[in-house]
C-alpha atoms as a PDB file:
ATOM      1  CA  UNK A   1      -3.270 -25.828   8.249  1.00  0.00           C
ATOM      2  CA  UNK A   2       0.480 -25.542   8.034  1.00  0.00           C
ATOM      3  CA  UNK A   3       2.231 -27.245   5.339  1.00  0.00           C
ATOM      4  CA  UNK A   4       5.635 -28.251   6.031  1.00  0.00           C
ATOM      5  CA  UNK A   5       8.409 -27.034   3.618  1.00  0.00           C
ATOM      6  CA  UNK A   6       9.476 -30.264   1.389  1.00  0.00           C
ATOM      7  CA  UNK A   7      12.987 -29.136   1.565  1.00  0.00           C
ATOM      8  CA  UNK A   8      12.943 -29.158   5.347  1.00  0.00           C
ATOM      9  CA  UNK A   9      12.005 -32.897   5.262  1.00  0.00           C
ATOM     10  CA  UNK A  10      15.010 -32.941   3.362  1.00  0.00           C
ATOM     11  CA  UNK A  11      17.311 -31.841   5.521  1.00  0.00           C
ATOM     12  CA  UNK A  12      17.255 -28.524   4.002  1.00  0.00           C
ATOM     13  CA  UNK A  13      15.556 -26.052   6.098  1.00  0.00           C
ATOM     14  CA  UNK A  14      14.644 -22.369   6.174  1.00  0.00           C
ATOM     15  CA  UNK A  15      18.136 -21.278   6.155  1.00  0.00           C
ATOM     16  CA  UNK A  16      18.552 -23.012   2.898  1.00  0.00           C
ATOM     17  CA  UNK A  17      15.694 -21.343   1.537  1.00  0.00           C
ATOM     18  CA  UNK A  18      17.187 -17.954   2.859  1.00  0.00           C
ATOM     19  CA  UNK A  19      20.241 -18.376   1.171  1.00  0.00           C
ATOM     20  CA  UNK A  20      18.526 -18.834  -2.196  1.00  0.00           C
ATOM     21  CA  UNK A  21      16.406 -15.734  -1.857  1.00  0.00           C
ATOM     22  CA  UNK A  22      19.786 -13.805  -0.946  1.00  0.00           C
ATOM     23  CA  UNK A  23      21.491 -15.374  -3.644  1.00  0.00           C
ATOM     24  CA  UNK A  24      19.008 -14.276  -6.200  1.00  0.00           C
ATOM     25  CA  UNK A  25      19.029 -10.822  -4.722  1.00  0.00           C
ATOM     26  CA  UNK A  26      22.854 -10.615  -4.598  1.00  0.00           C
ATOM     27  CA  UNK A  27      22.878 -11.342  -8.361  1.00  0.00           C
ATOM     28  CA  UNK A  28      20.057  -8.446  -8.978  1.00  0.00           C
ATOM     29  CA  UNK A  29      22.316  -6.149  -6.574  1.00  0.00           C
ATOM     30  CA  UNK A  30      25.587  -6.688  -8.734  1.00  0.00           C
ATOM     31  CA  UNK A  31      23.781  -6.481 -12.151  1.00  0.00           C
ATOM     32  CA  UNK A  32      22.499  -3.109 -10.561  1.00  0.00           C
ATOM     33  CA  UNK A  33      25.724  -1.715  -9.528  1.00  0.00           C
ATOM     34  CA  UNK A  34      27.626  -3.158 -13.001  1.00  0.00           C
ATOM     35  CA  UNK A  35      25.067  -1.397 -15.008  1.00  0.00           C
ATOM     36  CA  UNK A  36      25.579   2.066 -12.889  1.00  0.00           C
ATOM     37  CA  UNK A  37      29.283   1.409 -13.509  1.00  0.00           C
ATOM     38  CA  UNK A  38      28.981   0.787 -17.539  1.00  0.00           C
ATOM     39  CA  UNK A  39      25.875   3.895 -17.831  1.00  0.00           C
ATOM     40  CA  UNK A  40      28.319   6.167 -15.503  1.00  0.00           C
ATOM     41  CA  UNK A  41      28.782   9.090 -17.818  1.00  0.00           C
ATOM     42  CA  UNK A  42      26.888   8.261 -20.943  1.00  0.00           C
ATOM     43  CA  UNK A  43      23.807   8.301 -18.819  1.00  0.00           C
ATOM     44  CA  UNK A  44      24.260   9.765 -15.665  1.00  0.00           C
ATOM     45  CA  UNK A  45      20.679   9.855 -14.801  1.00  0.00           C
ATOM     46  CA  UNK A  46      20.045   5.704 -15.513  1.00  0.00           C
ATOM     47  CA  UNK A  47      23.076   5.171 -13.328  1.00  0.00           C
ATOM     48  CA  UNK A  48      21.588   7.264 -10.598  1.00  0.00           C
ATOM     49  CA  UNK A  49      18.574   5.238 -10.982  1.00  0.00           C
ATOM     50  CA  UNK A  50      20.008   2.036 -10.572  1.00  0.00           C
ATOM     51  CA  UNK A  51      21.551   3.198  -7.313  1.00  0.00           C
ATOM     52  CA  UNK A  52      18.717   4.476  -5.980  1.00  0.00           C
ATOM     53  CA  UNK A  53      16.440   1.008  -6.466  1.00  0.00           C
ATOM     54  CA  UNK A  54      19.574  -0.581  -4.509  1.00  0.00           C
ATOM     55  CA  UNK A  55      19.791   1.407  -1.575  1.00  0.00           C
ATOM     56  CA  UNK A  56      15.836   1.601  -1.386  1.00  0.00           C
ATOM     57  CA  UNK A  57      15.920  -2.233  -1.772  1.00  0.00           C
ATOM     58  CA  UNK A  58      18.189  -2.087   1.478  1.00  0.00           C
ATOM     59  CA  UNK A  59      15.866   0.154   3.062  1.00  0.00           C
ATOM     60  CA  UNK A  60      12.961  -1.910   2.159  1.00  0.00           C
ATOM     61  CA  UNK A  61      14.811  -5.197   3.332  1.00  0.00           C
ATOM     62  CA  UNK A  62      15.696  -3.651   6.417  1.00  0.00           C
ATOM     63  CA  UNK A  63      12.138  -2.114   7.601  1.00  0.00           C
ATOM     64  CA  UNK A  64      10.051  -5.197   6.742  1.00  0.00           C
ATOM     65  CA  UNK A  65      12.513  -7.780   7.718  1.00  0.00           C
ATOM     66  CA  UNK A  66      12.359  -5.785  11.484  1.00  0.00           C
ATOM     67  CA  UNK A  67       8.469  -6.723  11.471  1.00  0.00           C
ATOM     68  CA  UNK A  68       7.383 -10.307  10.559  1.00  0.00           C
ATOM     69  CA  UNK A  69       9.261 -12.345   7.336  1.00  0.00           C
ATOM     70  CA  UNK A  70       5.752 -12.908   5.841  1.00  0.00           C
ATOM     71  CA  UNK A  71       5.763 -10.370   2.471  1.00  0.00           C
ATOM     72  CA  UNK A  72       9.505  -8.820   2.778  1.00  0.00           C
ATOM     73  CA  UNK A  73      10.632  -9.751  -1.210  1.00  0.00           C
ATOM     74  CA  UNK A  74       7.448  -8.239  -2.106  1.00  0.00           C
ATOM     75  CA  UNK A  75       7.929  -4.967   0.138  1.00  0.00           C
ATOM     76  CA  UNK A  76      11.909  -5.124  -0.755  1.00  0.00           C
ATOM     77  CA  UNK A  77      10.575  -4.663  -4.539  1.00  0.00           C
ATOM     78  CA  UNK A  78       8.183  -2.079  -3.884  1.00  0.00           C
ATOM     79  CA  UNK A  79      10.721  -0.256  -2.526  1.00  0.00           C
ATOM     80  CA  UNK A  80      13.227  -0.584  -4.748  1.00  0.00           C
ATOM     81  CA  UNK A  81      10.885   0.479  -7.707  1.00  0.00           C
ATOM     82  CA  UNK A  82      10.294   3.201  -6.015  1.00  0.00           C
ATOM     83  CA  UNK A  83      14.038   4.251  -5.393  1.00  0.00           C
ATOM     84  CA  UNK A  84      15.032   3.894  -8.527  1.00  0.00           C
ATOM     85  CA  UNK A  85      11.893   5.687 -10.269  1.00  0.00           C
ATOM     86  CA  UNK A  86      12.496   8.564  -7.552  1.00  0.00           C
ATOM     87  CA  UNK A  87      16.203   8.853  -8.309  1.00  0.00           C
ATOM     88  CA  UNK A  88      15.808   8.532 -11.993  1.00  0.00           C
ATOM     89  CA  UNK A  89      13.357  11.049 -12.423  1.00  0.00           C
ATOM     90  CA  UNK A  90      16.116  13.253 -10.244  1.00  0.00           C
ATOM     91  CA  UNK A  91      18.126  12.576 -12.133  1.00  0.00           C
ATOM     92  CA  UNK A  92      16.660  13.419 -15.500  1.00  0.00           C
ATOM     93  CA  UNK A  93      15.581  16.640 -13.642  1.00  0.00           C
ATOM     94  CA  UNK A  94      19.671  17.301 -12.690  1.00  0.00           C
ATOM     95  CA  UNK A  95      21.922  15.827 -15.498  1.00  0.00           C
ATOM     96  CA  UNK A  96      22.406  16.783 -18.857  1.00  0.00           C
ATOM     97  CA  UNK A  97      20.791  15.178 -21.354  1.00  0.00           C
ATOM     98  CA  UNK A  98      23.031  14.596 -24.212  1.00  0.00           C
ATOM     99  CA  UNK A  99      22.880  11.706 -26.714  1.00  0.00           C
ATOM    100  CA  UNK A 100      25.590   9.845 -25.990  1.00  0.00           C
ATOM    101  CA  UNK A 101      26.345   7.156 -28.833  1.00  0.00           C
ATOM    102  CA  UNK A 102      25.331   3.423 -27.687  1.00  0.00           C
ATOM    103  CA  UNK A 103      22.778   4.384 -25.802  1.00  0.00           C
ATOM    104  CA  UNK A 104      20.287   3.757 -27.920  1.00  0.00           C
ATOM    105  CA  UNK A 105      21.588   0.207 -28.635  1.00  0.00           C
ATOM    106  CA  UNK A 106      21.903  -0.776 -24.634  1.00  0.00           C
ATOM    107  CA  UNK A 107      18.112   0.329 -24.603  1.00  0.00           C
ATOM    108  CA  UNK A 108      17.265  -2.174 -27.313  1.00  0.00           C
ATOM    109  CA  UNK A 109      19.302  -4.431 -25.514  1.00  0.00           C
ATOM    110  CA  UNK A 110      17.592  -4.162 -22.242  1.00  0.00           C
ATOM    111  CA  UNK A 111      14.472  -4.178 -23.687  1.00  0.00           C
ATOM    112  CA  UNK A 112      15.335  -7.549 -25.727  1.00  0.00           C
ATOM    113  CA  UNK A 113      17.035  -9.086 -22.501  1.00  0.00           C
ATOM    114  CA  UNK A 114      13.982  -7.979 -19.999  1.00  0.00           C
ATOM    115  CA  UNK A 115      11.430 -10.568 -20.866  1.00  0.00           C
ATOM    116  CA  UNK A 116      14.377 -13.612 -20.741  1.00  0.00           C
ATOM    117  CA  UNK A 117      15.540 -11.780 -17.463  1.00  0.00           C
ATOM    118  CA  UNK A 118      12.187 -11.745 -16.031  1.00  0.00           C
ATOM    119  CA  UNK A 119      11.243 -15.100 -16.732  1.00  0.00           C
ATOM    120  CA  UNK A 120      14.547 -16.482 -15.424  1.00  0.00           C
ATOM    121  CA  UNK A 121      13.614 -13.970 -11.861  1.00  0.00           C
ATOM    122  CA  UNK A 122      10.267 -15.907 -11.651  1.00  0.00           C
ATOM    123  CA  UNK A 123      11.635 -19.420 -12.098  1.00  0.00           C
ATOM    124  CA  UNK A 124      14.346 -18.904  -9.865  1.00  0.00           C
ATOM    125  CA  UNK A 125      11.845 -17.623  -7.067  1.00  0.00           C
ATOM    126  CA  UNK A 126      10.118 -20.308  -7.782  1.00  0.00           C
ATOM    127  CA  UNK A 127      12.664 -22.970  -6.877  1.00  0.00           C
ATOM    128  CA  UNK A 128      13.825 -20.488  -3.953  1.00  0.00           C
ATOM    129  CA  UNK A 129      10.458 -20.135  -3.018  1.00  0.00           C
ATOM    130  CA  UNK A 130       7.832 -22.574  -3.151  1.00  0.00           C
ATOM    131  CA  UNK A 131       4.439 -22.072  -3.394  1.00  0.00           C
ATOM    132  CA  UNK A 132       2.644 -23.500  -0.684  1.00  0.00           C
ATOM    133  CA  UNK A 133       4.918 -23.890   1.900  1.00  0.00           C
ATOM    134  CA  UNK A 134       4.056 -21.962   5.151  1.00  0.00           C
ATOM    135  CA  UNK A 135       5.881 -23.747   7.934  1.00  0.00           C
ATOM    136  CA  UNK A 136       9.626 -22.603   7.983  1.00  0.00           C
ATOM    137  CA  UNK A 137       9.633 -21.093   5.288  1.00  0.00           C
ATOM    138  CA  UNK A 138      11.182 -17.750   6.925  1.00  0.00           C
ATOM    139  CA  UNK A 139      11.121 -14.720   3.797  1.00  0.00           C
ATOM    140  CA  UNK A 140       9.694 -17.188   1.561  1.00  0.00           C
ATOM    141  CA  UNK A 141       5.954 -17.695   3.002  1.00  0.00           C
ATOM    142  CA  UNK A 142       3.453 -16.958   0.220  1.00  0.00           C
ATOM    143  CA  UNK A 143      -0.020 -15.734   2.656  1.00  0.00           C
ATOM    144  CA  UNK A 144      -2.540 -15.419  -0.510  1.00  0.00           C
ATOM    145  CA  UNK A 145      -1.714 -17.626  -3.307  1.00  0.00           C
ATOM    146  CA  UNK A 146      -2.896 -15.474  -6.227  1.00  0.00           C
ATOM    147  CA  UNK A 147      -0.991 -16.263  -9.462  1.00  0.00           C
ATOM    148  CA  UNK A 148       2.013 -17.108  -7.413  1.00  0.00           C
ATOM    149  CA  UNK A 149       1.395 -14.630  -4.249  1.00  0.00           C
ATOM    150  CA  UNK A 150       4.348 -12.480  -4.397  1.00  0.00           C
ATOM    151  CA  UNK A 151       6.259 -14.021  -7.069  1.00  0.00           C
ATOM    152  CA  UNK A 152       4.337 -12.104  -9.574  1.00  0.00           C
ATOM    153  CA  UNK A 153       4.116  -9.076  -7.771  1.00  0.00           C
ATOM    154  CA  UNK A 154       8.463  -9.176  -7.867  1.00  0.00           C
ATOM    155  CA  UNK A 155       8.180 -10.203 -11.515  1.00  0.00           C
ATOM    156  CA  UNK A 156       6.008  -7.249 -12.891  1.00  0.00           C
ATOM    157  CA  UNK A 157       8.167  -4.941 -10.822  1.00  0.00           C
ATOM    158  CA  UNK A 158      11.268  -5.973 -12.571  1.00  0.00           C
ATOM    159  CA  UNK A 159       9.133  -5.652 -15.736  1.00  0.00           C
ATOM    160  CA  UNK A 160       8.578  -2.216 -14.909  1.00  0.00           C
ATOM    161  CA  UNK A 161      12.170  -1.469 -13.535  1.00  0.00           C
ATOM    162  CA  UNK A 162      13.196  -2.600 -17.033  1.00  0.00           C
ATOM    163  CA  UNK A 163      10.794  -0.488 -18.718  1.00  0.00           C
ATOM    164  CA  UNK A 164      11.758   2.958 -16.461  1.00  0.00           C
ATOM    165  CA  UNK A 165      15.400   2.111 -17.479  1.00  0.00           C
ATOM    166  CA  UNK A 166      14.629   1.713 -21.064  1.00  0.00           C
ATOM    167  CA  UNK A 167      13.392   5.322 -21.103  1.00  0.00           C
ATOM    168  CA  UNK A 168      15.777   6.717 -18.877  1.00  0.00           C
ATOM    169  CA  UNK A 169      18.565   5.062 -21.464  1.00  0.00           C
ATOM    170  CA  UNK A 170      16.524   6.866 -24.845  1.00  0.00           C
END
């Protein structure tokens, strides 16, 4: 049984929902890039990762959006986990490692912002994204609900995104 999205009734239909989604990934894409920017030469290899999770967010978007909407903020995270662990461990493996001063204070500060960061991602998904909703719901249809069907899945990535840029920062 299809349930129809609550917002739709509203006047506020899948292309609402949509924008949401890309709003919330817009903001992840610029904190991405502005942290490349401010790491640049004090950690070359964190930077490098950041970059990496964006374009292999991109790819992600752009290979399960081609398919069926059902699962792509899930995949789009995958991927982007993936990019920037892949990059960052290049780039560990082809910048110098030097201990540039303030690192060691953005790492506690990442790790101290992560958990607010991360609950503030799976709230805002939330309202984006409602659980339940599988008629026009375009990106945002949830297929198993377990613990939030792909909300979590997003969530614990960014956990772990945080975490790989903690150590990439020490």
């Amino acid at each position: 049984m299809a349930i129809p999205c609550s917002l739709c009734a509203a006047g506020l239909g899948h292309a609402t929902l949509t924008t949401m989604l890309f709003g919330i990934a817009l903001a992840l894409v610029v904190a991405c890039v502005a942290g490349a920017v401010l790491a640049g030469n004090r950690a070359p290899s964190a930077a490098l990762a950041l970059i990496g999770g964006v374009a292999a967010g991109f790819v992600g978007l752009y290979v399960a959006a081609r398919h069926d909407p059902t699962g792509v903020p899930a995949a789009v995270a995958v991927w982007a986990t993936g990019g920037l662990v892949a990059l960052g461990l290049v780039g560990l493996l082809v910048t110098p490692k030097g201990s540039a001063p303030g690192l060691r204070r953005a790492a506690v500060l990442v790790s101290a912002l992560a958990p607010f960061a991360a609950a503030a991602l799976g709230v805002s998904l939330l309202y984006a994204c409602p659980l339940y909703v599988t008629e026009g719901a375009g990106f945002c249809v949830h297929e198993i609900d377990v613990l939030g069907g792909w909300i979590s899945e997003v969530v614990l990535l960014f956990v772990l995104d945080s975490v790989a840029l903690v150590v990439l920062l020490l």
